[in-house]
N, C-alpha and C. Protein backbone atom coordinates (compact mmCIF):
# COMPACT_ATOMS: atom_id res chain seq x y z
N UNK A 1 -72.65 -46.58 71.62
CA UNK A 1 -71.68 -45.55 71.33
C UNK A 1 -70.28 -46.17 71.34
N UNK A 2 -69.53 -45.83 70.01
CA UNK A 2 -68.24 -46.76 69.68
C UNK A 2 -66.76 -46.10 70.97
N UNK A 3 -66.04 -46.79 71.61
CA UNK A 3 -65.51 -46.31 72.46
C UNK A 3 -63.89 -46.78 71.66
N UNK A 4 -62.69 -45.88 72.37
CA UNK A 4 -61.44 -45.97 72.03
C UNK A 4 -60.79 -46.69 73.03
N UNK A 5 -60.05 -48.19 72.85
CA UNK A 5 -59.16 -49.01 73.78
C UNK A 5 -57.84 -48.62 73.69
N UNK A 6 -56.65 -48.68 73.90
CA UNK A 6 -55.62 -47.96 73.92
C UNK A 6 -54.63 -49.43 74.42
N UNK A 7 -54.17 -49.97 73.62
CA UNK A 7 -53.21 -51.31 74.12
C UNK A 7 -51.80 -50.47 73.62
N UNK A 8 -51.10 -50.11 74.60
CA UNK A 8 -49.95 -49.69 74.40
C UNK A 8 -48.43 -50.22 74.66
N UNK A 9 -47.20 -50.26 73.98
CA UNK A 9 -45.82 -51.17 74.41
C UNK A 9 -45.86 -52.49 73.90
N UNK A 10 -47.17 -52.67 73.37
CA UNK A 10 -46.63 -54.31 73.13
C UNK A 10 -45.45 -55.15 72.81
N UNK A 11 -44.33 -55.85 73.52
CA UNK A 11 -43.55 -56.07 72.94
C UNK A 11 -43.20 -57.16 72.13
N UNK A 12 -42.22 -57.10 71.18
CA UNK A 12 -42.28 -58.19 70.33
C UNK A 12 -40.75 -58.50 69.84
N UNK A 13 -40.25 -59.48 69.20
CA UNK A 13 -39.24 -60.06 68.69
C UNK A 13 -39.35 -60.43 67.05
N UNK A 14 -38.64 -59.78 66.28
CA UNK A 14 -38.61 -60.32 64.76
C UNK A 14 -37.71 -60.05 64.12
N UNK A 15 -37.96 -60.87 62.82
CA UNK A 15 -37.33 -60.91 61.93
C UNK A 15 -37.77 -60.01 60.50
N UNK A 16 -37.24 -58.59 60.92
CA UNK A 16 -38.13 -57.37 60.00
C UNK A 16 -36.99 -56.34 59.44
N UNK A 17 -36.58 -56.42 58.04
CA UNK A 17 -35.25 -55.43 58.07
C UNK A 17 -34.97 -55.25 56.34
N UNK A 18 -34.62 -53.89 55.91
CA UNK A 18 -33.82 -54.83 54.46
C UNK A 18 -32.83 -55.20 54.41
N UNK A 19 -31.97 -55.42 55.60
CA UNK A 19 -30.55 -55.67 55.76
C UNK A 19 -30.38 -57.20 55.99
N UNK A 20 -29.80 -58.04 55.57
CA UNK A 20 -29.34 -59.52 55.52
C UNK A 20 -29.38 -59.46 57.00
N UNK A 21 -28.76 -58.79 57.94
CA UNK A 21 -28.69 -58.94 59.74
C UNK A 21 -30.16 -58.89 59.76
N UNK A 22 -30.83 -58.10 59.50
CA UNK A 22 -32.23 -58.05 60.15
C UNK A 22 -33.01 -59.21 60.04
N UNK A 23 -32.75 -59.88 58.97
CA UNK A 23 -33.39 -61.28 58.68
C UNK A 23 -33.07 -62.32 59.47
N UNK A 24 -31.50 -62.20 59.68
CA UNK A 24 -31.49 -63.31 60.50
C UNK A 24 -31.27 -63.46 61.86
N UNK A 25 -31.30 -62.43 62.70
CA UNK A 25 -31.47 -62.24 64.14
C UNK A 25 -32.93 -61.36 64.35
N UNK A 26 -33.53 -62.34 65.51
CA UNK A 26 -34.67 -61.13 65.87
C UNK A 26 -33.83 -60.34 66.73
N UNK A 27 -35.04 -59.04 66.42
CA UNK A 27 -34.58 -57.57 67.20
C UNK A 27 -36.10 -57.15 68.01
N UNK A 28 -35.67 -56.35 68.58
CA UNK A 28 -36.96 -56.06 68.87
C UNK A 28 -37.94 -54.85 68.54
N UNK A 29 -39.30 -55.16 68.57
CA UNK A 29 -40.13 -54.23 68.15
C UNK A 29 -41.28 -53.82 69.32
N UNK A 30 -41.91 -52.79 69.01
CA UNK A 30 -43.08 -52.05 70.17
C UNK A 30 -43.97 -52.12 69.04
N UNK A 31 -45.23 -52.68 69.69
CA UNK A 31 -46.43 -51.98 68.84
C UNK A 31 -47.50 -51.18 69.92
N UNK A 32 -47.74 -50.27 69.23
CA UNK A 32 -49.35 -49.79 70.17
C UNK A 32 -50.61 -49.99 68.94
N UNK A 33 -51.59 -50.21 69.90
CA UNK A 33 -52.48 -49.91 69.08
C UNK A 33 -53.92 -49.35 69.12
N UNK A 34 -54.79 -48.88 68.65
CA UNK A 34 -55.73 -47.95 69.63
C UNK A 34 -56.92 -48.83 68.59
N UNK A 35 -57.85 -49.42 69.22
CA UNK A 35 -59.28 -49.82 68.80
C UNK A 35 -60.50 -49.22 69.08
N UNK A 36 -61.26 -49.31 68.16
CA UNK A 36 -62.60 -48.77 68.32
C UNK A 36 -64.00 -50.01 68.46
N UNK A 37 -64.36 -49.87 69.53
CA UNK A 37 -64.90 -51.04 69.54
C UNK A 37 -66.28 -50.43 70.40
N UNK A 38 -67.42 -51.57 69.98
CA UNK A 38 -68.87 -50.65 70.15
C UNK A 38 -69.48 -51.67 71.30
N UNK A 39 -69.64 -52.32 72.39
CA UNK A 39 -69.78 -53.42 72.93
C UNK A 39 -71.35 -52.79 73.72
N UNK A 40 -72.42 -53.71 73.33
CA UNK A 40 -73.83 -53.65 73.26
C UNK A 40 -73.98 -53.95 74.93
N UNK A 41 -73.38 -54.48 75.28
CA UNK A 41 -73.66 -54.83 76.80
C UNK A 41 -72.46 -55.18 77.62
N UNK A 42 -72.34 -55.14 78.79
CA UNK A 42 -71.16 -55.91 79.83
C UNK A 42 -70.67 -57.10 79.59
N UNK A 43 -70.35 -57.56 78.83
CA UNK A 43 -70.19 -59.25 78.55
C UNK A 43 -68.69 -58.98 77.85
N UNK A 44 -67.82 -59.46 78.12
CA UNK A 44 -66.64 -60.04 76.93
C UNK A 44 -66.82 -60.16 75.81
N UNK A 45 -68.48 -60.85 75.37
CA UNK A 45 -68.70 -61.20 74.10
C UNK A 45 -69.58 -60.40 73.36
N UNK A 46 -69.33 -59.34 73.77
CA UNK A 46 -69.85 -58.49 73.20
C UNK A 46 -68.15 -57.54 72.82
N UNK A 47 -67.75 -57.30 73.07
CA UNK A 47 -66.19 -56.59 72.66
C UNK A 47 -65.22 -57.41 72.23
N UNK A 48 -64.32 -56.66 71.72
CA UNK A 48 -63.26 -57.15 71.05
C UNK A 48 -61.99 -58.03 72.76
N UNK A 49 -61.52 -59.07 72.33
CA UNK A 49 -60.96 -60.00 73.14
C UNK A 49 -59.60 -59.54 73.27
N UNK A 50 -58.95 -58.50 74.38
CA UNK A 50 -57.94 -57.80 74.16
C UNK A 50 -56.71 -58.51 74.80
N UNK A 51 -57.08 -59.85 75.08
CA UNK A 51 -55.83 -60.58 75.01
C UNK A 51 -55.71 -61.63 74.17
N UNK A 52 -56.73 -61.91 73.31
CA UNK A 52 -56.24 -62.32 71.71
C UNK A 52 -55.50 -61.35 70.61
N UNK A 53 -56.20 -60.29 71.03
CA UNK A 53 -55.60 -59.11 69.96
C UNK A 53 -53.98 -59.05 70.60
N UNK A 54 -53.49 -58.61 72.03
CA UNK A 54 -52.09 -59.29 71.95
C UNK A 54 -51.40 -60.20 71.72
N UNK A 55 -52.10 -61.44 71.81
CA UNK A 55 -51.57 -62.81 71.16
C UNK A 55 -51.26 -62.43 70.02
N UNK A 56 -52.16 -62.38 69.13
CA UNK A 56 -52.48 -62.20 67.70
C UNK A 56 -50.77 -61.06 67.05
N UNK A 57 -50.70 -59.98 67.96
CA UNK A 57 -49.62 -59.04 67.35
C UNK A 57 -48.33 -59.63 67.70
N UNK A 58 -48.25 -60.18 68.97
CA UNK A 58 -46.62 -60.51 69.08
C UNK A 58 -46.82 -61.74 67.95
N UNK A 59 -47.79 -63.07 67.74
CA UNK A 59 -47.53 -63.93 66.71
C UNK A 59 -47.13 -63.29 65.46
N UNK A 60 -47.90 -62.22 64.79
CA UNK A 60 -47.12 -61.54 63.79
C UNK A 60 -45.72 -61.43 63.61
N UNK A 61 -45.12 -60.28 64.57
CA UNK A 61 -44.52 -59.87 65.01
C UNK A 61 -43.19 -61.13 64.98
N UNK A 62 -43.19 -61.90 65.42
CA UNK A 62 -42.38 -63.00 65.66
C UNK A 62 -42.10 -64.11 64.79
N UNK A 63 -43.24 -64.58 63.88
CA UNK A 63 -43.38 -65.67 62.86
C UNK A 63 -43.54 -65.34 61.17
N UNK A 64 -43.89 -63.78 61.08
CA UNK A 64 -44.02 -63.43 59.78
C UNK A 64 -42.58 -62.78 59.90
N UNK A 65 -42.21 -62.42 58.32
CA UNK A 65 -41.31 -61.59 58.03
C UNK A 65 -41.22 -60.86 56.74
N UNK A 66 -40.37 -59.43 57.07
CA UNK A 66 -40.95 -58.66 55.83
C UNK A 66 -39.63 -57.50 55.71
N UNK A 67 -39.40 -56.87 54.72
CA UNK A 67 -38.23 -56.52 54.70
C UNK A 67 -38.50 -54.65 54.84
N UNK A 68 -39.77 -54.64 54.73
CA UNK A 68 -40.31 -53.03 55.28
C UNK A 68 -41.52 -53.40 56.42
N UNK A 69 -40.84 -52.42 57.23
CA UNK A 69 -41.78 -51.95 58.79
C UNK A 69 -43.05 -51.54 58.32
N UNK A 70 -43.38 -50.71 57.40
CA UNK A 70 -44.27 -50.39 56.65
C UNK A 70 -45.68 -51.45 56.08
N UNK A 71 -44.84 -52.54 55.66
CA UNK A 71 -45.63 -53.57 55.58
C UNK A 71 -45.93 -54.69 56.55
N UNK A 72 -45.27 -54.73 57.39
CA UNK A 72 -45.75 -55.42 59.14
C UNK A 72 -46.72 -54.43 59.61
N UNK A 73 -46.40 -53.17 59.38
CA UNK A 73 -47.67 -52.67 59.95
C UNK A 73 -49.40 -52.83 59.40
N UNK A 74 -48.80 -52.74 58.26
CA UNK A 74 -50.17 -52.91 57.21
C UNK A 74 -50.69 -54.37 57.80
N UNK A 75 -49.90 -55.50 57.54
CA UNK A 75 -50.52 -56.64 57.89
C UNK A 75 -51.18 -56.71 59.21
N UNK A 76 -50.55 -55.63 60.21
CA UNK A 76 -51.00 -55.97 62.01
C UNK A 76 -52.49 -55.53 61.86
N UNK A 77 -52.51 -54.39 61.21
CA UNK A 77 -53.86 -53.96 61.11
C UNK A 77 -54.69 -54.54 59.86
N UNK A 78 -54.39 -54.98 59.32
CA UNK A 78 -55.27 -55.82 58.57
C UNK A 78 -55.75 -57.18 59.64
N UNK A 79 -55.24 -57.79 59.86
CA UNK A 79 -55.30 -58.99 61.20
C UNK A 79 -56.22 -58.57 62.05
N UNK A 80 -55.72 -57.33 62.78
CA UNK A 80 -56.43 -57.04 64.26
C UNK A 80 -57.84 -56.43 63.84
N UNK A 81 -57.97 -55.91 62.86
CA UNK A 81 -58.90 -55.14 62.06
C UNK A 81 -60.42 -56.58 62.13
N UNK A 82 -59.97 -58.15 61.75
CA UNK A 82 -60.50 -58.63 61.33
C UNK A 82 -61.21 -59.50 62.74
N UNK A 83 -60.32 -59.16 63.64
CA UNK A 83 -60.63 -60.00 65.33
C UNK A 83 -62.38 -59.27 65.51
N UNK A 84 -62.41 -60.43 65.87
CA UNK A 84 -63.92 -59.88 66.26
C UNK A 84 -64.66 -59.11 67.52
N UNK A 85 -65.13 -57.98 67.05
CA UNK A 85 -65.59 -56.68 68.15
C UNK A 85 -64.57 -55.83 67.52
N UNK A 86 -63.88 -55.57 66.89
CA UNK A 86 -62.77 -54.65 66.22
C UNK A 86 -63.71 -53.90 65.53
N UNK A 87 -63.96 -52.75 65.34
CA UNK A 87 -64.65 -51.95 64.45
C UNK A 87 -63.70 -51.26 63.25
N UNK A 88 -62.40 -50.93 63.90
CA UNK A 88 -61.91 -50.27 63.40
C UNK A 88 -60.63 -50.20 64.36
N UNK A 89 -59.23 -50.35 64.18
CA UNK A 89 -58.02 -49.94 64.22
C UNK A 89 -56.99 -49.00 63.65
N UNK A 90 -56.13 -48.37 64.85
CA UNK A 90 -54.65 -47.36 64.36
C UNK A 90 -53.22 -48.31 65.11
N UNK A 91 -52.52 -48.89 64.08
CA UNK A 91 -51.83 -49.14 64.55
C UNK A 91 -50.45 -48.73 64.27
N UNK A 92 -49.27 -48.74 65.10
CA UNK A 92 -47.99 -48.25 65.20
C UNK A 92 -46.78 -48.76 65.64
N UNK A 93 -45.97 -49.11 64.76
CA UNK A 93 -44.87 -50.42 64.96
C UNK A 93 -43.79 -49.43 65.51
N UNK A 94 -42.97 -49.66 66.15
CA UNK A 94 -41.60 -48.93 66.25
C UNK A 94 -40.77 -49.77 66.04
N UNK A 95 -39.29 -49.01 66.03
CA UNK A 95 -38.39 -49.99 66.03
C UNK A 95 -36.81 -49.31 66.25
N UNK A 96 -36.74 -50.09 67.82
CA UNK A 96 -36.19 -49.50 68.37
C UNK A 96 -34.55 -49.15 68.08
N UNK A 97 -34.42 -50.11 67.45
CA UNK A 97 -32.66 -50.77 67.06
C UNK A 97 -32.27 -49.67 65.38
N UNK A 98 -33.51 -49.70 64.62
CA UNK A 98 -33.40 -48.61 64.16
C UNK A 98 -33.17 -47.14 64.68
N UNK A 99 -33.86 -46.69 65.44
CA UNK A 99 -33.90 -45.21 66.00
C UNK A 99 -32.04 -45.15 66.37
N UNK A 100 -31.91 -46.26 67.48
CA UNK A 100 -30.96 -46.05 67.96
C UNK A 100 -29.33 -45.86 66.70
N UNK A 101 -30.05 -46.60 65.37
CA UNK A 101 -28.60 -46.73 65.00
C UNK A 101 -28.42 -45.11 64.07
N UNK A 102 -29.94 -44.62 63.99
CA UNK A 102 -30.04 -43.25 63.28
C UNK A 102 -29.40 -42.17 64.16
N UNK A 103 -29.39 -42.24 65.35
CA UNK A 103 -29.38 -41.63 66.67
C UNK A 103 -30.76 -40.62 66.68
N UNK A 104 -31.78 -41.01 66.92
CA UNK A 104 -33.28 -40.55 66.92
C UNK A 104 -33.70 -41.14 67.58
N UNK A 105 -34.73 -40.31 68.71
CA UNK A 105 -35.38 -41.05 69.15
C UNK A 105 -36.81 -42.10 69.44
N UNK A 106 -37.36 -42.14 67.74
CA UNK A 106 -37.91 -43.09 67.51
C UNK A 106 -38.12 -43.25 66.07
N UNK A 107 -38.34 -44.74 65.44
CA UNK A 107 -37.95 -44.68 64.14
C UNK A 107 -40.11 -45.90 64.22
N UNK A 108 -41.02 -45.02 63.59
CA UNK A 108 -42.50 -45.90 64.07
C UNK A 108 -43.18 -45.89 62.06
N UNK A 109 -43.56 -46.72 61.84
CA UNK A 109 -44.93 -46.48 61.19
C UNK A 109 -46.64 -46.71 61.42
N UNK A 110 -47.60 -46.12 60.96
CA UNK A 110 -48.53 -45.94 61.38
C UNK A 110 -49.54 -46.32 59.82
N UNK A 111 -50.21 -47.29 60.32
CA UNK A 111 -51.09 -47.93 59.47
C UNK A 111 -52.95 -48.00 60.10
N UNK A 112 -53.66 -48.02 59.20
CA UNK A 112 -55.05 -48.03 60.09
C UNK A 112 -55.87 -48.66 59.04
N UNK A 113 -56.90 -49.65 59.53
CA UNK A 113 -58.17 -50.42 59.03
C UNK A 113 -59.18 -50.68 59.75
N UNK A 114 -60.46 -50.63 59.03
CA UNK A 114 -61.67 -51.11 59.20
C UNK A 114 -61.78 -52.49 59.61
N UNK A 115 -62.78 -52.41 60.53
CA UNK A 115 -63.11 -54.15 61.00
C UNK A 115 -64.21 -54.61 59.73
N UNK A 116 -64.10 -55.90 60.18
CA UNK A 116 -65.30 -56.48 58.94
C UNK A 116 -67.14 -56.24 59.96
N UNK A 117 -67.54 -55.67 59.12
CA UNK A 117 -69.04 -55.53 59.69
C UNK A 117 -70.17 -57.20 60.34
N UNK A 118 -70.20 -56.65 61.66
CA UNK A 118 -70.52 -58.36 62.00
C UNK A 118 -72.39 -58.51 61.67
């Protein structure tokens, strides 16, 4: 029976903006992300590795770059989607430096994918 993991706050540093500043200073970003993962027995290796899957998002997060939030999100979940024991991912970027300059209090997109069938 497929169960829901809940990795929430992740924090991160990038280079994500359409603004010339956003490119060239990191800012910071939150991701959460909620997995569905089906693990056959007590073992690690049987589930998804939930401190690769944080590795995996702040490396995004930090080394790619993209000029819509929209499309960092797409890529996080395409990535985490593909980690193995992932069945299926919802993921949700914020960004905080945005909200604040809208005066709102949160500025997020929300992207979701299928794992690859093992």
């Amino acid at each position: 029976m497929p169960e829901l993991v809940r990795l929430t706050g992740i924090k991160g540093e990038g280079r994500h903006g359409v603004h010339d500043r956003e490119q060239e200073r990191p800012q910071p970003f939150v991701v959460d992300l909620e997995l569905v993962v089906d693990p056959l027995e007590d073992d690690l290796s049987a589930t998804a590795d939930y401190d690769e899957v944080v590795r995996v998002v702040r490396g995004l997060v930090a080394t790619e770059s993209y000029r819509l939030i929209e499309t960092l999100v797409r890529r996080i979940a395409e990535v985490v989607a593909a980690v193995r024991g992932v069945r299926s991912c919802r993921v949700v970027v914020h960004k905080p430096r945005a909200a604040d300059s809208l005066g709102v209090r949160d500025v997020s997109v929300e992207a979701t994918a299928r794992g690859v069938p093992e």
